[in-house]
N, C-alpha and C. Protein backbone atom coordinates (compact mmCIF):
# COMPACT_ATOMS: atom_id res chain seq x y z
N UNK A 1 -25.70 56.58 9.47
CA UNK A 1 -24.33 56.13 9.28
C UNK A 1 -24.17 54.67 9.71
N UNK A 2 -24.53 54.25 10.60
CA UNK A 2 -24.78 53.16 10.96
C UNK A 2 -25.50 51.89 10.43
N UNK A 3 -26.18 52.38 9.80
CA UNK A 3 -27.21 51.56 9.36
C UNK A 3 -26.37 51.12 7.88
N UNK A 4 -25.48 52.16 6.76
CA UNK A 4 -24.86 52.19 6.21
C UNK A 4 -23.87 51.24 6.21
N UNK A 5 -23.18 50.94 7.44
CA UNK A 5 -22.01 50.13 7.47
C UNK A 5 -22.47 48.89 7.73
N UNK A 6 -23.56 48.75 8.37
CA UNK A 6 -24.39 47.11 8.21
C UNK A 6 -24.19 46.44 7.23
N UNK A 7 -25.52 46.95 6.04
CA UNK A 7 -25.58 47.24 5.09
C UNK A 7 -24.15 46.45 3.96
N UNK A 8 -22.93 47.56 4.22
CA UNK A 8 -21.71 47.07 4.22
C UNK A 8 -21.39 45.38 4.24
N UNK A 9 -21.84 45.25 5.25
CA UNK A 9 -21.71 43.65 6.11
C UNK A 9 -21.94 42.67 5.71
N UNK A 10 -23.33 43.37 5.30
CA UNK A 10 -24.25 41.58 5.09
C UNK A 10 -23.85 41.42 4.12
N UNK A 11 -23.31 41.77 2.75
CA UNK A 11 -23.63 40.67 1.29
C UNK A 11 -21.65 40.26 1.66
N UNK A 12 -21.34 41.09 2.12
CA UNK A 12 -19.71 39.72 2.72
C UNK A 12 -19.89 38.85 3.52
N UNK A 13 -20.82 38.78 4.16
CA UNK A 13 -21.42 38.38 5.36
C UNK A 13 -22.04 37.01 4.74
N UNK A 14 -22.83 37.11 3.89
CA UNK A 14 -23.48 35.82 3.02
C UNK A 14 -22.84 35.87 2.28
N UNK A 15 -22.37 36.32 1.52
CA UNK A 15 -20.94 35.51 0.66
C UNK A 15 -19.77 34.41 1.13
N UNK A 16 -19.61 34.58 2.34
CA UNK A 16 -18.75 33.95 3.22
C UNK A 16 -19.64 32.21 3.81
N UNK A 17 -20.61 32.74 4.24
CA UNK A 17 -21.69 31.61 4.47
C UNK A 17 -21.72 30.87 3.49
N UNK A 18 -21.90 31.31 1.98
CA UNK A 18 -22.23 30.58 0.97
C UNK A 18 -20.98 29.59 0.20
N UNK A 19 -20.42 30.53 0.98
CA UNK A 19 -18.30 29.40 0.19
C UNK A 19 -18.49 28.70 1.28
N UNK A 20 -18.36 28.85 2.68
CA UNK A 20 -18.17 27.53 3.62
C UNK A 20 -19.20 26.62 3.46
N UNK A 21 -20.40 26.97 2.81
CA UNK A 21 -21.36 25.83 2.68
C UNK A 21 -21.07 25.35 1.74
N UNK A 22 -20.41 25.59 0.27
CA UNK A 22 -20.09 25.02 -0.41
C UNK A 22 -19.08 24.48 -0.43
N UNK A 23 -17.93 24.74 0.70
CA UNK A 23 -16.82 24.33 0.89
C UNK A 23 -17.29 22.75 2.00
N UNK A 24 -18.39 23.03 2.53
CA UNK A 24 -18.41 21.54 3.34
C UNK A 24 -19.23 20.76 2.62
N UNK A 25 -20.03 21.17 1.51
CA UNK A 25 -20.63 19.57 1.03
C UNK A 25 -19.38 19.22 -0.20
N UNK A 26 -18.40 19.74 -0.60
CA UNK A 26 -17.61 19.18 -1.24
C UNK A 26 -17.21 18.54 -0.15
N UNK A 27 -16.58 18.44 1.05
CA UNK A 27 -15.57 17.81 1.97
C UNK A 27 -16.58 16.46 2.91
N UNK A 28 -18.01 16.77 2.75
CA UNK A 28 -18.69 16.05 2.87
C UNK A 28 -19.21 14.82 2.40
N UNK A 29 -19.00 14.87 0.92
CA UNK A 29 -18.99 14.02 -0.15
C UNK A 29 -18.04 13.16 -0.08
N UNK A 30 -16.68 13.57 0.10
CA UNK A 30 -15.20 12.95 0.34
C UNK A 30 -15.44 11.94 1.66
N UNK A 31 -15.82 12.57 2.59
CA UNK A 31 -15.61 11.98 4.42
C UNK A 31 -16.64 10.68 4.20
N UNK A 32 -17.98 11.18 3.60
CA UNK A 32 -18.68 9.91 3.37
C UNK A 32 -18.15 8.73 2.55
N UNK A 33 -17.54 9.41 1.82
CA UNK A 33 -17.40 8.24 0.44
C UNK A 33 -15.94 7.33 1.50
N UNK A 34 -15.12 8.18 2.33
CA UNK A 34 -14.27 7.47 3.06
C UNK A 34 -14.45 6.16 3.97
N UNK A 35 -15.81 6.96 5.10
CA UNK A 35 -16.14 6.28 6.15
C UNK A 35 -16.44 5.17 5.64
N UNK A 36 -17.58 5.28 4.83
CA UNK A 36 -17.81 4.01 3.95
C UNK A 36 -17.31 2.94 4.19
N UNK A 37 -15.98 3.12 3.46
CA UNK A 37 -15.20 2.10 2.47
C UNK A 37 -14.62 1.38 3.85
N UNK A 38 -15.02 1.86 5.45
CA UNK A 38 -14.29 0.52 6.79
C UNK A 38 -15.65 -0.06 7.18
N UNK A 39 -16.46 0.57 7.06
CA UNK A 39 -18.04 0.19 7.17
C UNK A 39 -18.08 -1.20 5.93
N UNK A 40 -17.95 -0.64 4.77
CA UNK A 40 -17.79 -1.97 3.72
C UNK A 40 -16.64 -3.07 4.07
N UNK A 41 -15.55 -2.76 4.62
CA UNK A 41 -14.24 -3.55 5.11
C UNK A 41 -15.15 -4.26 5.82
N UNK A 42 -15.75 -4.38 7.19
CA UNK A 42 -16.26 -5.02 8.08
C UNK A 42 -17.39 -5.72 7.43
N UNK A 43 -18.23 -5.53 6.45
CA UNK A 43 -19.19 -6.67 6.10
C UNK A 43 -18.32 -7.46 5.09
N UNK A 44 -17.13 -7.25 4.37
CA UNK A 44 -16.37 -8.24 3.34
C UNK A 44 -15.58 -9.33 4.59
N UNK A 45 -15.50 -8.50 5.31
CA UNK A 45 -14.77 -9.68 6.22
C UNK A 45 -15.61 -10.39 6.64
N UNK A 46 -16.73 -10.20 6.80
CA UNK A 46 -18.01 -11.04 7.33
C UNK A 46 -18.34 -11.71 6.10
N UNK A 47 -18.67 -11.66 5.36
CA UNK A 47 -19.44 -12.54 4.23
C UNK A 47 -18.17 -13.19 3.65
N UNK A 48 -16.99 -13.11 3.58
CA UNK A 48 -15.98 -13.82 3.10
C UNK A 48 -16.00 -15.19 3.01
N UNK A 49 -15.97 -16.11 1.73
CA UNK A 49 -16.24 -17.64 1.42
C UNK A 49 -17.76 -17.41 2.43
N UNK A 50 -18.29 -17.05 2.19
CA UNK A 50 -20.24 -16.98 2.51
C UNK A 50 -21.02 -16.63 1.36
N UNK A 51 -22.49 -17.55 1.04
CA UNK A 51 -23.15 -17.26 0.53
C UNK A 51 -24.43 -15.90 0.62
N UNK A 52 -24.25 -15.59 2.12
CA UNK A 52 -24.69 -14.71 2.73
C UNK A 52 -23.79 -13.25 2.16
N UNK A 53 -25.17 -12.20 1.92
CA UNK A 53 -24.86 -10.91 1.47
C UNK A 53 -24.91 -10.19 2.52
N UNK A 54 -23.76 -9.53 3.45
CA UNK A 54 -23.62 -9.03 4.74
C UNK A 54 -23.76 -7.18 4.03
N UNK A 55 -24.77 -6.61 4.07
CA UNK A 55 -25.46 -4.97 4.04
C UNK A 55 -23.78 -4.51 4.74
N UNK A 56 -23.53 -3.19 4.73
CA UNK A 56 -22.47 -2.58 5.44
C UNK A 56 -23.02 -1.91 6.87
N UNK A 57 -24.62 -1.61 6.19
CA UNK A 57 -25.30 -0.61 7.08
C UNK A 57 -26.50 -1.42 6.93
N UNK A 58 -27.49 -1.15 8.08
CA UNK A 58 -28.48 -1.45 7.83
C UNK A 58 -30.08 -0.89 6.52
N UNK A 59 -29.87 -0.33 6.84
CA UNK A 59 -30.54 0.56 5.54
C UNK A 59 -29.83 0.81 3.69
N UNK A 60 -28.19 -0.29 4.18
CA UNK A 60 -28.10 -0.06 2.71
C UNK A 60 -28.80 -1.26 1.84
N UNK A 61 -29.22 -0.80 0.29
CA UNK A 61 -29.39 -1.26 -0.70
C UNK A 61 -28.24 -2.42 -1.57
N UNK A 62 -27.38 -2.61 -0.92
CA UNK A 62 -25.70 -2.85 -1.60
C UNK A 62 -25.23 -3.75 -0.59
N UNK A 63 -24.14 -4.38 -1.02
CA UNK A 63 -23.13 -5.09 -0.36
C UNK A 63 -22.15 -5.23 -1.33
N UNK A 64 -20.90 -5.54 -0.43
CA UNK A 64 -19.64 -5.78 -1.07
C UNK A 64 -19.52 -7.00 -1.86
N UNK A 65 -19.32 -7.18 -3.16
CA UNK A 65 -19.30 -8.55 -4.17
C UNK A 65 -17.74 -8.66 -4.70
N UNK A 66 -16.87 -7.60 -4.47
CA UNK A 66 -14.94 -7.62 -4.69
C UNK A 66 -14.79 -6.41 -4.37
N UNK A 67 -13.32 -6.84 -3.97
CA UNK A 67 -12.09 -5.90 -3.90
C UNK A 67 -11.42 -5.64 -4.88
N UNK A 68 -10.86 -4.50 -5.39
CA UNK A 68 -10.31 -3.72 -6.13
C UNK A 68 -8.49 -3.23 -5.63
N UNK A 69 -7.89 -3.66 -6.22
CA UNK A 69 -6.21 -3.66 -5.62
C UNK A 69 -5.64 -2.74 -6.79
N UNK A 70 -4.92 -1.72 -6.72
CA UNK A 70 -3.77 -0.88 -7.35
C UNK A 70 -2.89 -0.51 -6.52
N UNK A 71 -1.70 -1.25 -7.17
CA UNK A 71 -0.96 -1.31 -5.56
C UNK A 71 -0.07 0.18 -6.20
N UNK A 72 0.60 0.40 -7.14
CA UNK A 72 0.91 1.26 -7.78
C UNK A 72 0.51 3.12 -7.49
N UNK A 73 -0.78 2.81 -7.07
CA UNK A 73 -1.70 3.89 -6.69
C UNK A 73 -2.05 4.49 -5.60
N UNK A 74 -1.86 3.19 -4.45
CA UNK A 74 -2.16 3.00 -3.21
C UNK A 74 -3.45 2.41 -3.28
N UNK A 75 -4.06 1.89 -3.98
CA UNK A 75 -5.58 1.77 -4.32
C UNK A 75 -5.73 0.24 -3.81
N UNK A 76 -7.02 0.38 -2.46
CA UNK A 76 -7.52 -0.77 -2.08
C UNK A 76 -8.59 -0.62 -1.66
N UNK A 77 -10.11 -1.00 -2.65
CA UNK A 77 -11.44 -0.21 -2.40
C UNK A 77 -12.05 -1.29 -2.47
N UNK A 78 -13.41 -1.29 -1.61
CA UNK A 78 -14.33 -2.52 -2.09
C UNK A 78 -15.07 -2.35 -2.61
N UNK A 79 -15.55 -3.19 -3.95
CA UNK A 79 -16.49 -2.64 -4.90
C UNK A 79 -17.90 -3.16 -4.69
N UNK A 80 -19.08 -2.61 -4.75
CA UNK A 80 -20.08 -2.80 -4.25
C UNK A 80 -21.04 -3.15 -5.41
N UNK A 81 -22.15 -4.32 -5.11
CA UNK A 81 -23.00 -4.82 -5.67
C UNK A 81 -24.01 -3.19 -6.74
N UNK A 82 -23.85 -3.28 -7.78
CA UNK A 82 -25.08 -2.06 -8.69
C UNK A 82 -24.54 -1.10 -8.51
N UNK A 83 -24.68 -0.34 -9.51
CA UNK A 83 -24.30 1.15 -10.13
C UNK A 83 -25.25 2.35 -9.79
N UNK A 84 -26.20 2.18 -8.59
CA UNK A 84 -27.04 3.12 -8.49
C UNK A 84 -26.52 4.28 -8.14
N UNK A 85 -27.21 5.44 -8.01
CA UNK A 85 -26.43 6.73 -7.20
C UNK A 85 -26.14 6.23 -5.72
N UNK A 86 -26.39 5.48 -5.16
CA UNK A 86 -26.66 5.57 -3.78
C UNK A 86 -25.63 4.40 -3.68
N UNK A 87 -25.40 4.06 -4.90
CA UNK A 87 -24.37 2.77 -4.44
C UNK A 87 -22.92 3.10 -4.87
N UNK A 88 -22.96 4.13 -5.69
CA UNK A 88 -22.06 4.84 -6.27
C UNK A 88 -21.20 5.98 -5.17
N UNK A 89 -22.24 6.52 -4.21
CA UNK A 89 -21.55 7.53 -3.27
C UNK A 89 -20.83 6.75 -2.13
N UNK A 90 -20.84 5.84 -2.27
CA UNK A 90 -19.79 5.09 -1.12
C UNK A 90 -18.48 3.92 -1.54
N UNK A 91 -19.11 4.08 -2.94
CA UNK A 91 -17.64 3.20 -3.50
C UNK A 91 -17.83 2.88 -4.74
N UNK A 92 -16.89 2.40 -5.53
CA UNK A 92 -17.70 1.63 -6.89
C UNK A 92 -18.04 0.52 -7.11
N UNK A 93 -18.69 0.52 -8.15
CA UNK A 93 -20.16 -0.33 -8.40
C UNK A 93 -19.85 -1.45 -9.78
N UNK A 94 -20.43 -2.22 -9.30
CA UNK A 94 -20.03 -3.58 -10.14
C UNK A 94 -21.42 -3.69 -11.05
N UNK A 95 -21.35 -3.70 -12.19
CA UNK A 95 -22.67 -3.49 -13.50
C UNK A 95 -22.94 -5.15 -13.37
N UNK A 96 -24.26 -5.74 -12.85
CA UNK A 96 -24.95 -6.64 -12.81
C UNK A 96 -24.79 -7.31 -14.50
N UNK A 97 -24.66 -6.34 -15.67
CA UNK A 97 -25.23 -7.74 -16.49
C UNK A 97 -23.78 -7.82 -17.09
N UNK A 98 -22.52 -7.31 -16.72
CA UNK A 98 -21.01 -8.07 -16.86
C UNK A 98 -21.13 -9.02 -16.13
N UNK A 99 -19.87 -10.07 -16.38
CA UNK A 99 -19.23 -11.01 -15.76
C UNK A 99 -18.83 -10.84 -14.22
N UNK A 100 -19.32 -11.72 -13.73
CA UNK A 100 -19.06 -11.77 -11.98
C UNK A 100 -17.36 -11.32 -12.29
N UNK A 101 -17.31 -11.01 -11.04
CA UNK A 101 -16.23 -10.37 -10.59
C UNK A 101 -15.03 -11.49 -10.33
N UNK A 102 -13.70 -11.55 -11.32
CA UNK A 102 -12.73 -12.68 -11.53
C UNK A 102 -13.62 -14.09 -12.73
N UNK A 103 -14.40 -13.60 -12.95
CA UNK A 103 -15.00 -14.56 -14.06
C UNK A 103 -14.35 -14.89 -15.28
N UNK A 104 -14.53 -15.27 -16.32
CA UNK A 104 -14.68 -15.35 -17.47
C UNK A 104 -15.37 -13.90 -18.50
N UNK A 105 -14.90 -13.58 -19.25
CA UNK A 105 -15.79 -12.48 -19.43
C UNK A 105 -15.31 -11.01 -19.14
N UNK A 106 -16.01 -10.04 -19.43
CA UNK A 106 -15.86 -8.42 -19.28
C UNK A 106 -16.34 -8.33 -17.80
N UNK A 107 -15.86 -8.38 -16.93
CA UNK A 107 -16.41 -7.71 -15.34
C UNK A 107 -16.30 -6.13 -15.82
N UNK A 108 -17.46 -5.32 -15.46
CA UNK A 108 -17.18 -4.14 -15.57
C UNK A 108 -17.32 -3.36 -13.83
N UNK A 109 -16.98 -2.34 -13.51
CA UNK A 109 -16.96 -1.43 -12.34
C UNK A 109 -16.76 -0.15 -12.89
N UNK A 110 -17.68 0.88 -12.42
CA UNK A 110 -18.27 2.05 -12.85
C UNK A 110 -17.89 3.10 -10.88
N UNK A 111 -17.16 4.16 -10.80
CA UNK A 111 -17.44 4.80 -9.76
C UNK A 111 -17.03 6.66 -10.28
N UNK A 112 -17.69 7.41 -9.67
CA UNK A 112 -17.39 8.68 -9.54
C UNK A 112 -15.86 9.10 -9.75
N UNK A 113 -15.83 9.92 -10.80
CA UNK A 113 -14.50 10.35 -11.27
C UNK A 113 -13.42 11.19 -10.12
N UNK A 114 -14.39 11.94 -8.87
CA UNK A 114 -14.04 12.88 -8.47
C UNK A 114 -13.65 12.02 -6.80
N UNK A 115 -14.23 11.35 -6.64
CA UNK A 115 -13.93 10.00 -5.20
C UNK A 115 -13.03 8.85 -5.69
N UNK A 116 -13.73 7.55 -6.04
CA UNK A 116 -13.08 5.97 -5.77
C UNK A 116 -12.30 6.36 -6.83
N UNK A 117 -12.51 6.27 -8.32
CA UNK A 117 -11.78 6.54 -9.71
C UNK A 117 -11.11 7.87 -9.87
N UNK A 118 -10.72 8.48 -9.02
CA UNK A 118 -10.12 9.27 -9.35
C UNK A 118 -8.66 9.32 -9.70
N UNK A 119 -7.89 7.57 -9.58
CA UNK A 119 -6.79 7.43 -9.79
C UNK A 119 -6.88 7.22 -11.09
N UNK A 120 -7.90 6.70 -11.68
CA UNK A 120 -8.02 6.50 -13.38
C UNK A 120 -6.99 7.55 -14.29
N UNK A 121 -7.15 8.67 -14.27
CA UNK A 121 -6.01 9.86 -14.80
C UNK A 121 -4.62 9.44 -14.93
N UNK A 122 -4.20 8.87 -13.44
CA UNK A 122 -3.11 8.46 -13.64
C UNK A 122 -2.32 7.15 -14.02
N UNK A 123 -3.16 6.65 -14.09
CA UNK A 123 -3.04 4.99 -14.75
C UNK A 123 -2.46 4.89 -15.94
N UNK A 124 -1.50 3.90 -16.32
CA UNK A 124 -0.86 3.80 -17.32
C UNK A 124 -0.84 2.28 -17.63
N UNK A 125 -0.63 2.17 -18.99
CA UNK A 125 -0.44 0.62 -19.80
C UNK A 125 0.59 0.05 -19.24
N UNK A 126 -0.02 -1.18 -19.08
CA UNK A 126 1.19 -2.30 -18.32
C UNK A 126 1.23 -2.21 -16.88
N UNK A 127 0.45 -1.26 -16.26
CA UNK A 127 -0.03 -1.15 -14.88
C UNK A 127 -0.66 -2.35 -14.30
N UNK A 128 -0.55 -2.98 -13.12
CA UNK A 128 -1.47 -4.03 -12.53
C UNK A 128 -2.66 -3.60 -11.98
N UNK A 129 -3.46 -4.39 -12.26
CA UNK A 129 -4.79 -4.62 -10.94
C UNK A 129 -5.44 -5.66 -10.65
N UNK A 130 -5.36 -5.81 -9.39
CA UNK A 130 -5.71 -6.92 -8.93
C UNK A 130 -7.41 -6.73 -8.67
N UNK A 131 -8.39 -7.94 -8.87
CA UNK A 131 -9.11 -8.15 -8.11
C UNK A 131 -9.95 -9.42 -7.79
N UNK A 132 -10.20 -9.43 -6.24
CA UNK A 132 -10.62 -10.76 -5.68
C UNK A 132 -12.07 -10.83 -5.39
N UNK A 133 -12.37 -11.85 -5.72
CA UNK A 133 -13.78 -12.21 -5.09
C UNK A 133 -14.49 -12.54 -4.02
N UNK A 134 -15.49 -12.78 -3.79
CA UNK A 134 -15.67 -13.13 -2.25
C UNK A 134 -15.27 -14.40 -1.63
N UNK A 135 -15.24 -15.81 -2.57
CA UNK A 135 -14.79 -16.76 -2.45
C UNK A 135 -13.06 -16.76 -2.45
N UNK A 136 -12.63 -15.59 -2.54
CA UNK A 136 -11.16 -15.02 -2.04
C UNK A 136 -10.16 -15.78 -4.00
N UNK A 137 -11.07 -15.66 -4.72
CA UNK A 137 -10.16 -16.10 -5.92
C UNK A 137 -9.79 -14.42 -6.31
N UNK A 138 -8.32 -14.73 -6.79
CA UNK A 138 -7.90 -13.51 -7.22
C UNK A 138 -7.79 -13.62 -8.75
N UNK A 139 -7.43 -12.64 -9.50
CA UNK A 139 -7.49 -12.05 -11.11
C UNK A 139 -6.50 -10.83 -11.10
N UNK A 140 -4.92 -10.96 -11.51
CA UNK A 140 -4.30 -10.13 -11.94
C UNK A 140 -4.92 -9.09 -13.78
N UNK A 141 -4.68 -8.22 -13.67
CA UNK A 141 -5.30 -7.50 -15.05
C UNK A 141 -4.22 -6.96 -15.18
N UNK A 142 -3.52 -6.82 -16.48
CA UNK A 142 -2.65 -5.60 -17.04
C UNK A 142 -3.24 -4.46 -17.56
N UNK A 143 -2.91 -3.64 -17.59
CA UNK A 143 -4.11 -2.34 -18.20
C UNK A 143 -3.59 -2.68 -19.61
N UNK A 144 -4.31 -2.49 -20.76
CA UNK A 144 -4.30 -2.62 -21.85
C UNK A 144 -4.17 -1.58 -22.70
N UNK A 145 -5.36 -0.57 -22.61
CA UNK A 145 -5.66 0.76 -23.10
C UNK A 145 -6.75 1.60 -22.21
N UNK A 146 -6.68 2.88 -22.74
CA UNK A 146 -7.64 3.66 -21.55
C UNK A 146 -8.23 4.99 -23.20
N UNK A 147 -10.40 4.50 -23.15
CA UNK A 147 -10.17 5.34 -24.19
C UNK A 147 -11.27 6.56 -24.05
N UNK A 148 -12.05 7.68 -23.86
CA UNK A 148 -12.89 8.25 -23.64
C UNK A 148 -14.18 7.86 -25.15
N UNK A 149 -15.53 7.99 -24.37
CA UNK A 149 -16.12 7.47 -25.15
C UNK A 149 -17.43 8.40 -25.10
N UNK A 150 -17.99 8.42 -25.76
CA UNK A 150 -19.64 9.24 -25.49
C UNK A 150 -20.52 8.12 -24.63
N UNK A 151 -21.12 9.16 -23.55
CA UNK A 151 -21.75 7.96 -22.93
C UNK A 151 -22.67 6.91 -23.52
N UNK A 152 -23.68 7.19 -24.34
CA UNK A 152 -24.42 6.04 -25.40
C UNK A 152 -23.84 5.63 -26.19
N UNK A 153 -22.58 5.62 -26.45
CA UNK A 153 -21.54 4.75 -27.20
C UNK A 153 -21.27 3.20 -26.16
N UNK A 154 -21.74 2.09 -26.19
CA UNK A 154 -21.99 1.38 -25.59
C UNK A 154 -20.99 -0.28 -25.81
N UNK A 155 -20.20 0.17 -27.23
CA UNK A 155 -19.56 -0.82 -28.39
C UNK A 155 -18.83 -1.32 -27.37
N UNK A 156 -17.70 -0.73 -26.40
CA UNK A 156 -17.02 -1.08 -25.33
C UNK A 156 -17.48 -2.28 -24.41
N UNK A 157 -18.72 -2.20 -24.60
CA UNK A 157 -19.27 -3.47 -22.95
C UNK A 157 -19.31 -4.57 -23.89
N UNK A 158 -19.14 -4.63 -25.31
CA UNK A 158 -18.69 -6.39 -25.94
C UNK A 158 -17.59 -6.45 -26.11
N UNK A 159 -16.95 -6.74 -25.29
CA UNK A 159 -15.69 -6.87 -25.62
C UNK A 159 -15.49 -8.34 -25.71
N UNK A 160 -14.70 -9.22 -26.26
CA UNK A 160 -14.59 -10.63 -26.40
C UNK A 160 -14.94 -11.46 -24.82
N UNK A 161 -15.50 -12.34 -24.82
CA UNK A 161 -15.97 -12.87 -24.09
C UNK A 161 -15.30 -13.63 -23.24
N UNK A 162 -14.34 -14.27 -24.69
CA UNK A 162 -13.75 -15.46 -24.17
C UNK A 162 -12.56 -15.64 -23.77
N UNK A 163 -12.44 -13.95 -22.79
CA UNK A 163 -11.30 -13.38 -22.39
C UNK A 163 -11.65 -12.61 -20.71
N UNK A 164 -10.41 -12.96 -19.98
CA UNK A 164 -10.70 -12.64 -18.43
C UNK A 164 -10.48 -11.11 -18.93
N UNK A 165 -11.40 -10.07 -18.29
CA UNK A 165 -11.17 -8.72 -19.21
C UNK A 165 -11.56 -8.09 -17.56
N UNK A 166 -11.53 -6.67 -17.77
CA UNK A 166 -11.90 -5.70 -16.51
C UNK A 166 -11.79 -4.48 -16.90
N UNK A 167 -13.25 -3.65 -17.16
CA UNK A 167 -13.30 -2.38 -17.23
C UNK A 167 -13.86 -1.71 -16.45
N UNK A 168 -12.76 -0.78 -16.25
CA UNK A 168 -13.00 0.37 -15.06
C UNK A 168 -13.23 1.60 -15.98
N UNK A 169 -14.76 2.42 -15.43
CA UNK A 169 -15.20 3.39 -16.48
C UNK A 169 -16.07 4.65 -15.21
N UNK A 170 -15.46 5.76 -15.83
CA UNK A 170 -16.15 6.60 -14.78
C UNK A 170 -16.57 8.14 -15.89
N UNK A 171 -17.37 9.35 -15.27
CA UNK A 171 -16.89 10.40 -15.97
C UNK A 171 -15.95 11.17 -16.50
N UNK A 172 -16.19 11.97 -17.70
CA UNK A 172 -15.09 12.60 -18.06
C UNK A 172 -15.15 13.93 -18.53
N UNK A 173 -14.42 14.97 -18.42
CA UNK A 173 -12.99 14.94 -17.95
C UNK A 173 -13.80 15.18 -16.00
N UNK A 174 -11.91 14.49 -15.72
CA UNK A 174 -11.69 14.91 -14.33
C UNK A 174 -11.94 15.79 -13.66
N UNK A 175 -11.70 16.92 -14.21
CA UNK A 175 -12.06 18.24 -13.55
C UNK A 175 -13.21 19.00 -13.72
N UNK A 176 -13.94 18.10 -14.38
CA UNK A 176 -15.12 19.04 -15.00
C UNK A 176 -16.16 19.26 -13.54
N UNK A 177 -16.46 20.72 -13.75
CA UNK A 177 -17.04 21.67 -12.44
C UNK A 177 -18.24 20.54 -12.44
N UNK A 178 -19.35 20.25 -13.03
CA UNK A 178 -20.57 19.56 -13.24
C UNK A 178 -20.47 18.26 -13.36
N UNK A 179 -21.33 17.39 -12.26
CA UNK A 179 -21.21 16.02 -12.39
C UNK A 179 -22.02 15.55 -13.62
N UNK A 180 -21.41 14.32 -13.95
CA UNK A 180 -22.27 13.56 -15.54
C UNK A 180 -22.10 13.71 -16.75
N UNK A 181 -22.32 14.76 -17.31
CA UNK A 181 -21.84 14.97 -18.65
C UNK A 181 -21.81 14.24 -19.63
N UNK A 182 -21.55 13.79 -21.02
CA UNK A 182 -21.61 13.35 -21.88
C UNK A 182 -20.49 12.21 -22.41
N UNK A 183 -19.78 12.38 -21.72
CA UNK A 183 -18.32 11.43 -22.05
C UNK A 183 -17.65 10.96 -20.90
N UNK A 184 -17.32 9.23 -20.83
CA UNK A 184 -17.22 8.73 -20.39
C UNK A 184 -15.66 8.44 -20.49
N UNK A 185 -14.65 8.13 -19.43
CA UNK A 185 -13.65 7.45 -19.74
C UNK A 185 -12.96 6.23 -19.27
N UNK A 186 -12.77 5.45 -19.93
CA UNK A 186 -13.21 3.90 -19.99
C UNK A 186 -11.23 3.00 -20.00
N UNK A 187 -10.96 2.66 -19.39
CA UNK A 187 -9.63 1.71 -19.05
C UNK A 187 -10.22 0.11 -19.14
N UNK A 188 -9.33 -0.22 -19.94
CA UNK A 188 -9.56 -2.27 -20.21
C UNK A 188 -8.12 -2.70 -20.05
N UNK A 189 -8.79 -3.95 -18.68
CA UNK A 189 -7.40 -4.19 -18.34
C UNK A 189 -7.66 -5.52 -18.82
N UNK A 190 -6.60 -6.54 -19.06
CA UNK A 190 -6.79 -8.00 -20.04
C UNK A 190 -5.73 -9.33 -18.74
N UNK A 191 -6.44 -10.15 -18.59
CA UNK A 191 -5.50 -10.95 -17.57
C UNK A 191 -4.70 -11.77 -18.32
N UNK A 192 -4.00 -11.59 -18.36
CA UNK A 192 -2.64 -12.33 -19.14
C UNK A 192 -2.44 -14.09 -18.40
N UNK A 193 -2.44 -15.08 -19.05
CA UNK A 193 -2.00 -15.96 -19.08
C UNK A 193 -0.68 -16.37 -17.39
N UNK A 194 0.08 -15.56 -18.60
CA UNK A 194 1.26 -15.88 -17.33
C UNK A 194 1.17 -15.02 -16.13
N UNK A 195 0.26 -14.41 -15.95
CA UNK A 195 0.08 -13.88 -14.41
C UNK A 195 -1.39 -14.00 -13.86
N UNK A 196 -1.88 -14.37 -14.53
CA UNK A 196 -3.82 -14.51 -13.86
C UNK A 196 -3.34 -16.04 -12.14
N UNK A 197 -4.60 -15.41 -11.50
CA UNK A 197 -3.89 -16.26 -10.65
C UNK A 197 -4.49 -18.06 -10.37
């Protein structure tokens, strides 16, 4: 009889184990991608008007190259040098062969739908975003359009040149249980004349 009600126990017993473990690397994912982003605060304040690339951490691969402003959103993130995974889990990532960041040109920034971009959903046309460089020049953007794309659909990264442009592009959809997937969703914001700074 005893042995019976054990028995009983264990598969609620590891069922329970197996949701709180899955319940803390979701909350784990979040806390990191948080801590981060004062760890990155403290090397932007350091390398600020510097030619020097101040690491956040010692062992990271990355440094901060702009800030990212949605004031609308509450959104104030620092965006970090390459799109790797590893550069991606602590903030978003600035695509090396766009336009420096406040340039001339398509600057693009790529981050995780489910962390930094997760305000993307709610973003709307005629929305602002600001972003500054390390030499502290700023770039107002109006959002323009926001369009989902297949990820090897690539037509999006030419966008006219000879235009201050900013695309923010992450996975899609939002809620989807599985990271990566096949479709991308992609926001182009355009700096307007009478407000670029």
């Amino acid at each position: 009889m005893k042995l019976k009600l054990s028995a009983k126990l264990i598969l609620p017993a590891i069922l329970l184990c197996l949701a709180s473990w899955q319940l803390g690397q979701g909350s784990y994912i979040h806390l990191k991608a948080g801590v981060a982003q004062y760890l990155i605060a403290d090397a932007w304040q350091q390398q600020e008007n510097s030619t020097t690339q101040i690491k956040p951490w010692p062992w990271a691969d990355t440094w901060p190259v702009a800030r990212l402003v949605v004031p609308q959103h509450n959104i104030d993130q620092y965006v970090l040098a390459g799109v790797s995974g590893e550069s991606l889990a602590f903030g978003p990532g600035y695509v090396f062969a766009s336009a420096a960041p406040t340039a001339l040109g398509n600057t693009i920034i790529a981050a995780h739908r489910d962390t930094h971009f997760s305000f993307l959903k709610d973003l709307k046309k005629g929305e602002v975003i600001t972003l500054y460089d390390r030499q502290g020049t700023q770039r107002h953007y109006v959002v323009h359009d926001m369009t989902i794309v297949d990820k090897d659909d690539v037509a999006w990264l030419n966008i006219d040149k000879a235009q201050y442009q900013l695309t923010l592009a992450t996975c899609y959809p939002f809620d989807a249980i599985q990271a990566g997937g096949p479709l991308r969703y992609v926001v182009r914001a355009i700096s307007l004349p009478d407000i670029s700074a």
